[in-house]
Protein backbone atom coordinates (compact mmCIF):
# COMPACT_ATOMS: atom_id res chain seq x y z
CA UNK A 1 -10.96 67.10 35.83
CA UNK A 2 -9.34 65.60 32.56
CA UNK A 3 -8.40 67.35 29.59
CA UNK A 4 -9.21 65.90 26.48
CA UNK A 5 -11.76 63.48 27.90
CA UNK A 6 -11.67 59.71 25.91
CA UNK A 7 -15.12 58.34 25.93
CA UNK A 8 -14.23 54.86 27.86
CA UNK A 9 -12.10 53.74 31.01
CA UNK A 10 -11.41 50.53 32.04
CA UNK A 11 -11.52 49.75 35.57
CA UNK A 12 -11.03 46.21 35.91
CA UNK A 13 -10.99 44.39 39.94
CA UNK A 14 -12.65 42.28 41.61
CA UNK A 15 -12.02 44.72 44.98
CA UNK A 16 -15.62 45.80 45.92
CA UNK A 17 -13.86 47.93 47.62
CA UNK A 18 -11.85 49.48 45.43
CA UNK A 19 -14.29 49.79 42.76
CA UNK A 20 -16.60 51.13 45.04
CA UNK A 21 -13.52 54.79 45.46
CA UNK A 22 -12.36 54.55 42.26
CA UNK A 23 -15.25 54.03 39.99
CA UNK A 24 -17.38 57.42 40.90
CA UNK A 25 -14.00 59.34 40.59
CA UNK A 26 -13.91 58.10 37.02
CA UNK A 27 -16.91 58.81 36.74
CA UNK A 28 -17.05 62.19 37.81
CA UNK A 29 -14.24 63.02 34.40
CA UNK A 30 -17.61 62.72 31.83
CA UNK A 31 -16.14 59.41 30.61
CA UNK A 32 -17.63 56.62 30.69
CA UNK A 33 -16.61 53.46 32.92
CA UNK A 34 -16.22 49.85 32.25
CA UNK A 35 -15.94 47.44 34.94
CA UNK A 36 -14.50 44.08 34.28
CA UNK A 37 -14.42 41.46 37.38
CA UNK A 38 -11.72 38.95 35.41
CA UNK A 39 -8.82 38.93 32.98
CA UNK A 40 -11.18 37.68 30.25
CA UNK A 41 -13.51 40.59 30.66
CA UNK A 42 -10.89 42.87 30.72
CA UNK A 43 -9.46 41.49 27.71
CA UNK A 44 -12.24 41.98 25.82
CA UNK A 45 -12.64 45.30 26.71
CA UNK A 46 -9.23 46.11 25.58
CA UNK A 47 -9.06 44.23 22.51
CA UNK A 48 -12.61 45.51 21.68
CA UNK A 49 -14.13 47.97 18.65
CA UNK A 50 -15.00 50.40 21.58
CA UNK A 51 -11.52 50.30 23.07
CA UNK A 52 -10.31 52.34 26.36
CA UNK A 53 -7.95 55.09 25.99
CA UNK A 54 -7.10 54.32 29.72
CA UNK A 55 -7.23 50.65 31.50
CA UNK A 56 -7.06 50.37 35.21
CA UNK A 57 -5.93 47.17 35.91
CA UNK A 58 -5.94 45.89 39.24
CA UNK A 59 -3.03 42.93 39.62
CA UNK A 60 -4.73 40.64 41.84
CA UNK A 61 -7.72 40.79 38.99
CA UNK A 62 -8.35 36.79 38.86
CA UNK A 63 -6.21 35.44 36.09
CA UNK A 64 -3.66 38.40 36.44
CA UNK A 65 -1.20 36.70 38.01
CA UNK A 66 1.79 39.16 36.47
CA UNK A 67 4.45 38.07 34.23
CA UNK A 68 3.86 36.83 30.95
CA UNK A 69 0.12 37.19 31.50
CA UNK A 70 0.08 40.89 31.76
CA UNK A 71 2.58 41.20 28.37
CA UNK A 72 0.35 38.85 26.13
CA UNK A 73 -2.49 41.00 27.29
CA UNK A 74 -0.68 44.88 26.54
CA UNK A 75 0.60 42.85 23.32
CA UNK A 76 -2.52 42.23 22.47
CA UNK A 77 -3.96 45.83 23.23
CA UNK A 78 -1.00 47.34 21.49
CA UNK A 79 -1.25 45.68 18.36
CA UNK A 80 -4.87 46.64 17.79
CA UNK A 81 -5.50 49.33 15.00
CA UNK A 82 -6.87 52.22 16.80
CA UNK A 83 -6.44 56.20 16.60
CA UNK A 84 -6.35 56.16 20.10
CA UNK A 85 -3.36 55.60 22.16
CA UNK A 86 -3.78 53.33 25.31
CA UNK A 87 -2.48 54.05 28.85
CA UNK A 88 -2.02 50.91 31.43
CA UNK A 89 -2.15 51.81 35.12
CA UNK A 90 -1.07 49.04 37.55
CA UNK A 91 -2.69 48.30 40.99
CA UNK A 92 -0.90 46.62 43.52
CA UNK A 93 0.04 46.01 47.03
CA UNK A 94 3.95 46.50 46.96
CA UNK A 95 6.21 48.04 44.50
CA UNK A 96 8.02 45.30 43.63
CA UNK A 97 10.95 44.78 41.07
CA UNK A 98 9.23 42.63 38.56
CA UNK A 99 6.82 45.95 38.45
CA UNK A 100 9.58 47.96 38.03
CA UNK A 101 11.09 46.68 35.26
CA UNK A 102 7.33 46.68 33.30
CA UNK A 103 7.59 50.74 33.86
CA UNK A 104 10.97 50.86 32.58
CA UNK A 105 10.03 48.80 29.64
CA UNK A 106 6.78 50.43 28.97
CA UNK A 107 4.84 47.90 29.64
CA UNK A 108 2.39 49.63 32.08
CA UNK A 109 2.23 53.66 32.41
CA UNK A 110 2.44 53.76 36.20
CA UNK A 111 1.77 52.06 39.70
CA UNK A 112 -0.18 53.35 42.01
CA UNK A 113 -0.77 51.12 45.46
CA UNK A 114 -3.69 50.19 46.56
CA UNK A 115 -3.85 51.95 49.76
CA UNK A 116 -3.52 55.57 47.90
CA UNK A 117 -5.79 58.41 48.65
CA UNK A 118 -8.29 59.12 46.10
CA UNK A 119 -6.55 63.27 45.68
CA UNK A 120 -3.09 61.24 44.74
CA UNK A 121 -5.10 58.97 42.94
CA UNK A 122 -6.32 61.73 41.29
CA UNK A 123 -3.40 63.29 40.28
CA UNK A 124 -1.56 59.91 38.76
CA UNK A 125 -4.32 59.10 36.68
CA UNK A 126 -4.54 63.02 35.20
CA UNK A 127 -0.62 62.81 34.36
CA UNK A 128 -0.83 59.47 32.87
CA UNK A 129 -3.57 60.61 30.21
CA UNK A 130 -1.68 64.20 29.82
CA UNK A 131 1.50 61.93 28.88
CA UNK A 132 0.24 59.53 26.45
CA UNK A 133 -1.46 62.95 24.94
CA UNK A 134 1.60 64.36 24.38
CA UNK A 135 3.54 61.17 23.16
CA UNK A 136 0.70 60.88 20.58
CA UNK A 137 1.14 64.64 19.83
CA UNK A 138 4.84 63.89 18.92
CA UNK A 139 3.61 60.98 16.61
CA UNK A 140 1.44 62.96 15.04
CA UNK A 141 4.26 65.18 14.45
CA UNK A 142 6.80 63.42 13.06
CA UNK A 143 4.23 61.40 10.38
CA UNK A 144 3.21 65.04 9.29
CA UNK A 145 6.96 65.69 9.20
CA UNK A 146 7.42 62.51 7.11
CA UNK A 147 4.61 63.10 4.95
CA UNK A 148 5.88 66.53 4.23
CA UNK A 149 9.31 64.93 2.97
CA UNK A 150 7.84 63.14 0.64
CA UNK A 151 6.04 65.67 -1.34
CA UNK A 152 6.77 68.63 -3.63
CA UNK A 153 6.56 71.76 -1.26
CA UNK A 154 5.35 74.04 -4.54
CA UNK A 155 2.54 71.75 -6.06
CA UNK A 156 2.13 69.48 -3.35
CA UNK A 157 2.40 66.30 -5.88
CA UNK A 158 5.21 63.42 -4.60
CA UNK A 159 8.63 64.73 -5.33
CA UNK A 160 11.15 63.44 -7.06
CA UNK A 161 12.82 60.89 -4.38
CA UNK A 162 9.44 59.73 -3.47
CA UNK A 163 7.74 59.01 -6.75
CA UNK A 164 10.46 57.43 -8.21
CA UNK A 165 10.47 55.12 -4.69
CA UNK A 166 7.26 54.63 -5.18
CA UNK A 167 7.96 53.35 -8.98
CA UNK A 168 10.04 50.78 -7.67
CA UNK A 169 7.09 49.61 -5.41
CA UNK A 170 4.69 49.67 -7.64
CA UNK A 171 6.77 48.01 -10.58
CA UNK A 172 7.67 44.59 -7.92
CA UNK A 173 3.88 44.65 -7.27
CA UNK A 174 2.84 44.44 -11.27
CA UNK A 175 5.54 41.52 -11.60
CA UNK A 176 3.99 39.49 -8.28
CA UNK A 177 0.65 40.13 -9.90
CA UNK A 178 1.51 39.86 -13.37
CA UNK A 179 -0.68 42.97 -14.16
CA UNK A 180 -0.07 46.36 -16.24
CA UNK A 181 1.88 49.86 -15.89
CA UNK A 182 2.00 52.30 -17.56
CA UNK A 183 4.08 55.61 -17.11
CA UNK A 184 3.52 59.28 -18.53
CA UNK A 185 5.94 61.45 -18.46
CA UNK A 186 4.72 65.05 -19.53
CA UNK A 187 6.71 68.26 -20.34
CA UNK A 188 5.12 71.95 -20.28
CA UNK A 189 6.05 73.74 -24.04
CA UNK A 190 8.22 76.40 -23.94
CA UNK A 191 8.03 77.27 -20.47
CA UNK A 192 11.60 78.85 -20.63
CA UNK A 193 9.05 81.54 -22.02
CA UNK A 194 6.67 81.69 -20.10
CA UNK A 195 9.31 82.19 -17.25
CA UNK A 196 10.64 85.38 -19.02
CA UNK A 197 7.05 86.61 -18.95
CA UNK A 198 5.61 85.82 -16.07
CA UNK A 199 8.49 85.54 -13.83
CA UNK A 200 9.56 83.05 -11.49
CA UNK A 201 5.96 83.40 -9.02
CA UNK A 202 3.90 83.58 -12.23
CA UNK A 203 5.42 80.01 -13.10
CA UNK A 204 4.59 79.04 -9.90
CA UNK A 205 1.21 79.57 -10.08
CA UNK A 206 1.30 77.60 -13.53
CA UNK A 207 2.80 74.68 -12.06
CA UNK A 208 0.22 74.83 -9.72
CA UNK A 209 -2.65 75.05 -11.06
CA UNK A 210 -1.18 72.34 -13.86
CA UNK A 211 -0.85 69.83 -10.60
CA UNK A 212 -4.60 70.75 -9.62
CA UNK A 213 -5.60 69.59 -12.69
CA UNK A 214 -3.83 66.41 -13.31
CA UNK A 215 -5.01 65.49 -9.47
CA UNK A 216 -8.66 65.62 -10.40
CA UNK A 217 -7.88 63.40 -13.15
CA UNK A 218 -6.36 60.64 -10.73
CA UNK A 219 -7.98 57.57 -9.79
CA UNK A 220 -7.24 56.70 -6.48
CA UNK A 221 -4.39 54.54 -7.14
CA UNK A 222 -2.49 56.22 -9.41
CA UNK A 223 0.43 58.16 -8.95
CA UNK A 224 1.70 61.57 -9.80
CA UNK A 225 4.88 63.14 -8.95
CA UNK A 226 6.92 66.40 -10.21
CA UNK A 227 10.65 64.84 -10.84
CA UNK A 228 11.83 67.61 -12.94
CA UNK A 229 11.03 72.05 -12.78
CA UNK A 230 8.26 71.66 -15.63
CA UNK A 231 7.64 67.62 -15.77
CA UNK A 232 5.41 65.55 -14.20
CA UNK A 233 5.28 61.70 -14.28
CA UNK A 234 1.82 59.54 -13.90
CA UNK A 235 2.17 56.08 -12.81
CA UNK A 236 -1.34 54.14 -14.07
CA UNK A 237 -1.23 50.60 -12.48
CA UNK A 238 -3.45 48.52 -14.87
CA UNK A 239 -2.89 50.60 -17.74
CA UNK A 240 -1.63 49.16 -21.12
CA UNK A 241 0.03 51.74 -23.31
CA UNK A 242 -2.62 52.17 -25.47
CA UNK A 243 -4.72 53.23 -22.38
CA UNK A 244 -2.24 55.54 -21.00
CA UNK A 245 -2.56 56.87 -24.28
CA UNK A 246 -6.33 57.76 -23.79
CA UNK A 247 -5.46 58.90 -20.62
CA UNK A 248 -2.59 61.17 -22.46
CA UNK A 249 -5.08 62.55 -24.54
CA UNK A 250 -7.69 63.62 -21.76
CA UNK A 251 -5.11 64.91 -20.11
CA UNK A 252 -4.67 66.91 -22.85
CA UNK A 253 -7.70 67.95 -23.66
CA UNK A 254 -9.09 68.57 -20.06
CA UNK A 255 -5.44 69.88 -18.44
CA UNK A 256 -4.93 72.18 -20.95
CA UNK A 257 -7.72 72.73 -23.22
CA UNK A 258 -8.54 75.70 -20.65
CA UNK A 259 -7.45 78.72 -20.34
CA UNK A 260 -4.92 79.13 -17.03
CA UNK A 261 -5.77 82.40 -14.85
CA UNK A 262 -2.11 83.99 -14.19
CA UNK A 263 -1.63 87.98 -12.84
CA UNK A 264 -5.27 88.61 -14.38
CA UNK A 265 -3.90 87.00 -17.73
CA UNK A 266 -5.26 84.27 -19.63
CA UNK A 267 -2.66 81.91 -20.36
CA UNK A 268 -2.71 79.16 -22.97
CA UNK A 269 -0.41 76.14 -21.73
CA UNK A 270 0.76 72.92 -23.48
CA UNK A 271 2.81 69.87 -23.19
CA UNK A 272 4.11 66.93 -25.06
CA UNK A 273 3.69 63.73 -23.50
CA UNK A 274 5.95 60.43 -23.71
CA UNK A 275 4.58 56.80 -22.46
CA UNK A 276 5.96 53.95 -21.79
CA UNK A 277 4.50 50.39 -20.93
CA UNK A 278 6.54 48.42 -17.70
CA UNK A 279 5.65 44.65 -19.40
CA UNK A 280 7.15 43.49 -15.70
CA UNK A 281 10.46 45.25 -16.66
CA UNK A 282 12.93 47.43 -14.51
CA UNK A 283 11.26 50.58 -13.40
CA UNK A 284 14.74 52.20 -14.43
CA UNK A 285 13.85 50.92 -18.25
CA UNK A 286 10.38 51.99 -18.23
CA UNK A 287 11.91 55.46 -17.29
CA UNK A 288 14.03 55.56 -19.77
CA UNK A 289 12.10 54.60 -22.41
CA UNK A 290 9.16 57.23 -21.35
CA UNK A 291 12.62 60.16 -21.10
CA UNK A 292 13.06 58.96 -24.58
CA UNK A 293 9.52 59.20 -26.01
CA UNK A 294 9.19 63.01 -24.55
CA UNK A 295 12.26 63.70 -26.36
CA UNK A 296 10.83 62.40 -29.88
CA UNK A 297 7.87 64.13 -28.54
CA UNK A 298 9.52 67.31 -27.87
CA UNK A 299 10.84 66.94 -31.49
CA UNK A 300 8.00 66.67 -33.04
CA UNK A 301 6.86 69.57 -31.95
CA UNK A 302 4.38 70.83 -29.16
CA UNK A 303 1.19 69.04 -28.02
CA UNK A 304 2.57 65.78 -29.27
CA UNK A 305 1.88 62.28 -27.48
CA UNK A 306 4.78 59.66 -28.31
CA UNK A 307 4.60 56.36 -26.91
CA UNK A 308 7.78 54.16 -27.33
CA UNK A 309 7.04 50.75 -28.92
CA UNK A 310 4.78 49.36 -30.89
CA UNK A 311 1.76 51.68 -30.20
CA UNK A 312 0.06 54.76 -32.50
CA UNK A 313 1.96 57.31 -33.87
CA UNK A 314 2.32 60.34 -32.73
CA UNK A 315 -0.96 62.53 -32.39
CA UNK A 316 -0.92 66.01 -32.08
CA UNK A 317 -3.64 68.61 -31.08
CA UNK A 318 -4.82 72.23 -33.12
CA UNK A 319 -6.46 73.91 -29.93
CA UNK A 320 -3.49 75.32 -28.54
CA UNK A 321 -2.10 77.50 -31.11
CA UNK A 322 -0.90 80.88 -31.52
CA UNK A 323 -3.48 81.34 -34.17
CA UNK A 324 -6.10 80.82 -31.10
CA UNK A 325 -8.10 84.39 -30.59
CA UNK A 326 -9.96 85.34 -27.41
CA UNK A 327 -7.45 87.63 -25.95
CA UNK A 328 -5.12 84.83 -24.97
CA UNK A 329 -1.83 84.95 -24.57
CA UNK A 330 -0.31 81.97 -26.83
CA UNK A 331 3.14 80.92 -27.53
């Protein structure tokens, strides 16, 4: 009778005779049905770990005396963490205005009188569930749609306005906590290059695939974004720069020690690397300071790891040249 079935209703009354209609044409959707005989009963129920997607309440339940009784209990039934939405339908004896306004406020989903017939009964109960469906539809929606807006539509990695957001978070977080953060900042080599050779879908790919990697390198906390064409930043909470400077090197090593599969081409890729350490400073600062160790990076030449302050000097890696044989292309 319903679509998308929820595995509990809540039928709450004290009527025997009510119960007695309304239960087996719950019943009869698949679902199951709880009956609570009080307001504490029903309260549990709603509140519960095994929560109803739809609650029957009936308004002369004992303790449901209306007002402020019925909003602490919704307020309490909306606030609970659940994926599944919760629809209130009122029984009473008279459609009065205090009623009314609770519909128009969306504090119950519908009335529906006492003395209905069990078809109309039927049919208020199977548009109540098919709203709340769609409503949670449209949620669904728009959190995909605002999930979407946060991240990089090529390489699915955060995008520029989100990561650097994010920075800001994170950075107010390391100051409350008085903890560590470090930031890479990484730049592919010469991929002015490869975008003359491969083309703009070819680069693409690259970037791809380069995202794919540094993913699988995550932890679960960190954070990686794509602010620039060919740069991504890593935000390591708990790092200290000479950590992120391990991690720079793995990256490195397991990023782009391997070839990269491009048009049936195998494609050698680097990328210089600047870090800097937050200390509790400005997020804006750290930034800076990581834009400026690329650039002595970038300098330096490619597959070089700068970190600005007081931290090794710059390292540079052998596997990656143009001397390299195997067939690959090289620049």
């Amino acid at each position: 009778m319903f679509a998308n079935l929820p595995p509990t209703f809540l039928l709450a009354s004290s009527d025997s005779t009510l119960l007695a209609h309304l239960e087996p044409l719950l019943a009869a959707s698949g679902a199951r049905v709880d009956v609570a005989l009080s307001l504490e009963a029903a309260t549990a129920s709603i509140t519960g770990p095994d929560r109803p997607v739809l609650a029957i309440l009936d308004s002369s339940l004992p303790g449901l005396d209306g007002g402020m009784t019925i909003d602490r209990l919704l307020a309490s039934a909306r606030t609970e963490e659940s994926g599944r939405p919760l629809s209130i339908v009122l029984i009473s004896d008279t459609v009065t205005q205090n009623w009314i306004d609770r519909l128009s406020e969306n504090v119950i989903d519908d009335l529906i009188l006492r003395n209905a017939e069990i078809p109309y009964w039927r049919i208020r109960i199977e548009m109540v569930l098919r709203n709340r469906h769609r409503a949670h539809e449209l949620e669904t929606f728009r959190e995909s749609a605002a999930m979407n807006a946060q991240m990089d539509p090529l390489t699915g990695v955060y995008n520029r306005e989100t990561i650097l957001a994010m920075l800001f978070k994170e950075t107010d977080r390391v100051q409350r906590m008085n903890g560590a953060l470090s930031l890479v900042l990484l730049d592919l080599d010469d991929f002015g290059h490869w975008n003359s050779r491969l083309g703009s879908e070819g680069c693409d790919d690259l970037l791809c695939q380069v995202a794919a990697r540094l993913t699988r390198l995550q932890r679960s906390y960190d954070l990686l974004g794509r602010p620039g064409k060919d740069e991504f930043l890593i935000a390591l909470p708990g790092c200290s720069a000479s950590n992120a400077v391990m991690v720079a090197e793995r990256m490195r090593v397991e990023v782009f020690c391997s070839p990269f599969q491009v048009g049936g081409e195998s494609i050698r890729l680097s990328a210089c690397f600047g870090i800097a350490s937050s200390k509790g400073r400005s997020s804006v600062v750290v930034l800076r300071e990581a834009e400026q160790a690329l650039a002595w990076a970038r300098a330096a030449g490619p597959e070089t790891i700068q970190c600005f302050g007081d931290c090794p000097e710059p390292t540079q890696s052998a596997f990656l040249t143009s001397a390299s044989s195997d067939g690959l292309l090289a620049w």
